[in-house]
Protein backbone atom coordinates (compact mmCIF):
# COMPACT_ATOMS: atom_id res chain seq x y z
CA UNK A 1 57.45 -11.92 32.20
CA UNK A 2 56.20 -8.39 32.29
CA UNK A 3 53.15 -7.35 34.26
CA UNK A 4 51.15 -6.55 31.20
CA UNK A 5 51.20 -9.63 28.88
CA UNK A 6 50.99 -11.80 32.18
CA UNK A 7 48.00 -9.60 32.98
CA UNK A 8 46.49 -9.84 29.58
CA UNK A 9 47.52 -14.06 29.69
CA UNK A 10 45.04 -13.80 33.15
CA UNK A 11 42.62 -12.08 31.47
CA UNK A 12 42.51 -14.71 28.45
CA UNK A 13 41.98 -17.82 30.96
CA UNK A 14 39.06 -16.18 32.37
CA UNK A 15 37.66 -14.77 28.73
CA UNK A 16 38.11 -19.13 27.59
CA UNK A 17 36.56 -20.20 30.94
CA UNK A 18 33.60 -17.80 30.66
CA UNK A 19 33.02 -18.86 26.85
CA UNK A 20 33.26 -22.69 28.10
CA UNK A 21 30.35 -21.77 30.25
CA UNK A 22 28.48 -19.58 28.25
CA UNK A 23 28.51 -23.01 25.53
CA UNK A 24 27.70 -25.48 28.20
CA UNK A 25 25.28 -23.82 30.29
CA UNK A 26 23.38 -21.18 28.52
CA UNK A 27 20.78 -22.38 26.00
CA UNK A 28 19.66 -20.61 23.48
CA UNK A 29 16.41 -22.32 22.94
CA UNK A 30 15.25 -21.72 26.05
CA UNK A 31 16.36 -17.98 26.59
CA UNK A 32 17.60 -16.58 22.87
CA UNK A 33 17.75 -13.00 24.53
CA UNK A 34 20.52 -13.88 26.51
CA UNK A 35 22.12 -16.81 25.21
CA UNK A 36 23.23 -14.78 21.65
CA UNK A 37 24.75 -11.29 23.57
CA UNK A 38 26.66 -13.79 26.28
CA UNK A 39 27.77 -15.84 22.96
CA UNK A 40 28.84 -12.90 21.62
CA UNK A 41 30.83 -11.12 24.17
CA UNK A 42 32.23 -13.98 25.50
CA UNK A 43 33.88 -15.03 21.79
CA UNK A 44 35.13 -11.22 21.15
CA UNK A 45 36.82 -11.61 24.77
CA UNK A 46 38.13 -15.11 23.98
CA UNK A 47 39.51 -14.71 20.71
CA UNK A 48 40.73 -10.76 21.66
CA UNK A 49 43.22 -11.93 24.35
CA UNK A 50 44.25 -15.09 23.16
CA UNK A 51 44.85 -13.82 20.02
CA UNK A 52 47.14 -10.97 21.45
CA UNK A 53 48.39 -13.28 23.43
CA UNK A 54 49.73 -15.16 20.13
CA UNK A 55 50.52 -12.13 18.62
CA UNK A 56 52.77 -10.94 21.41
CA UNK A 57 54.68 -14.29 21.03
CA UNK A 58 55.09 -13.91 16.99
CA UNK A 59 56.37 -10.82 17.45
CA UNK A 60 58.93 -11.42 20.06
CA UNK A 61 59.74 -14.66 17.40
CA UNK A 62 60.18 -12.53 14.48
CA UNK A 63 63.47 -11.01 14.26
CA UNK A 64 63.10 -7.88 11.67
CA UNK A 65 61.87 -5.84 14.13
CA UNK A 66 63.41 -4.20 16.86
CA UNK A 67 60.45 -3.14 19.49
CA UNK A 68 60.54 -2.82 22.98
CA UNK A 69 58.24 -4.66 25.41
CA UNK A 70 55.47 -1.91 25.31
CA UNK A 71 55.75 -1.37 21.68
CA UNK A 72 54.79 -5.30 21.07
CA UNK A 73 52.42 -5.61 23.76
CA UNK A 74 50.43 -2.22 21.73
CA UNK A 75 50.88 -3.39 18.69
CA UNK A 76 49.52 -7.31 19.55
CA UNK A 77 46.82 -5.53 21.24
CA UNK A 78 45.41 -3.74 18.17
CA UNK A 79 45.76 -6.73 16.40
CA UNK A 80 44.09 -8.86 18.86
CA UNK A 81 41.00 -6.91 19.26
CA UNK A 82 40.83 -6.19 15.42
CA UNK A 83 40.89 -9.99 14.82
CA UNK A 84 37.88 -10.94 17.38
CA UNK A 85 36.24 -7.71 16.05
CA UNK A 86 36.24 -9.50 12.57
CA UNK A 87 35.55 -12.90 13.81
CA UNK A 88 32.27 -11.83 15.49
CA UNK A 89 31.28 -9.69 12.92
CA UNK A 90 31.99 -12.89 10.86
CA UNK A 91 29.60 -14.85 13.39
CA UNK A 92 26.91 -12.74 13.11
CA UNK A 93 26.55 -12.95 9.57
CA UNK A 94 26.53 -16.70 9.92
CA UNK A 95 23.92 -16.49 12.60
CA UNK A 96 22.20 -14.26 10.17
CA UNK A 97 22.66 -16.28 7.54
CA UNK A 98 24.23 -13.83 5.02
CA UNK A 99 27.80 -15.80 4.90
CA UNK A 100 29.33 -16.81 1.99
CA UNK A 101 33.14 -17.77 1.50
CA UNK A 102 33.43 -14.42 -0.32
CA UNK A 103 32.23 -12.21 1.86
CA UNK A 104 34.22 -13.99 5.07
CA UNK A 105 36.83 -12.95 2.74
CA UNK A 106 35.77 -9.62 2.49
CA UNK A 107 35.39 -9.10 5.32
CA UNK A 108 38.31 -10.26 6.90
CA UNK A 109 40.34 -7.94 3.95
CA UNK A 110 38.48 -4.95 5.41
CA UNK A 111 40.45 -5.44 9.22
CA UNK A 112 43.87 -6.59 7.44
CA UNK A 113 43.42 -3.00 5.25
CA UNK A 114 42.51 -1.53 8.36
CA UNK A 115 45.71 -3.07 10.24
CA UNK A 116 47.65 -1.74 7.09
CA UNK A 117 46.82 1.84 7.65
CA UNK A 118 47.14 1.89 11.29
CA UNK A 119 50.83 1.04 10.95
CA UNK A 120 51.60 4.19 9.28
């Protein structure tokens, strides 16, 4: 395994561990100011490297494409932090209590249109 994806696999078991504490050991009733920010981060972390992380794999699966290591690991990257960029925007309209199922969709067309044009 190369040094980056390992490094970004190390990163993603310390972004799950601090979410895991973040949900067990910071209340929100009892400190709101820091319980929603830590929330927060700690999900854009978590679902940025895991989700490259899976991304890295499904491209290496996916056999129309002839990339090199560095070219995946980019491309996985993007896609990774455009995906926990959406889900917490996602979150804090449910925390703000403007979600509907439409505009989850919406919003989650916005990043793949955004995806679209940053491959060409």
């Amino acid at each position: 395994m190369s040094s980056l994806p390992f490094g970004i696999a190390i990163a993603s078991v310390f972004s799950v561990t601090s979410l895991l504490i973040v949900l067990f050991r910071v209340s929100p009733l009892t400190a709101p100011a820091q319980a929603l920010p830590a929330f927060f981060v700690a999900v854009f972390l978590t679902v940025s490297t895991v989700g490259t992380i899976v991304f890295i794999v499904l491209w290496r699966f996916l056999p129309w494409h002839v990339w090199d290591t560095g070219k995946i690991t980019a491309i996985s990257l993007r896609q990774g932090l455009l995906l926990a960029l959406a889900m917490t925007v996602i979150l804090l309209f449910l925390v703000l209590r403007l979600l509907n199922w439409w505009i989850a969709l919406l919003i989650l067309g916005v990043f793949v249109l955004i995806e679209l044009a940053c491959r060409h």
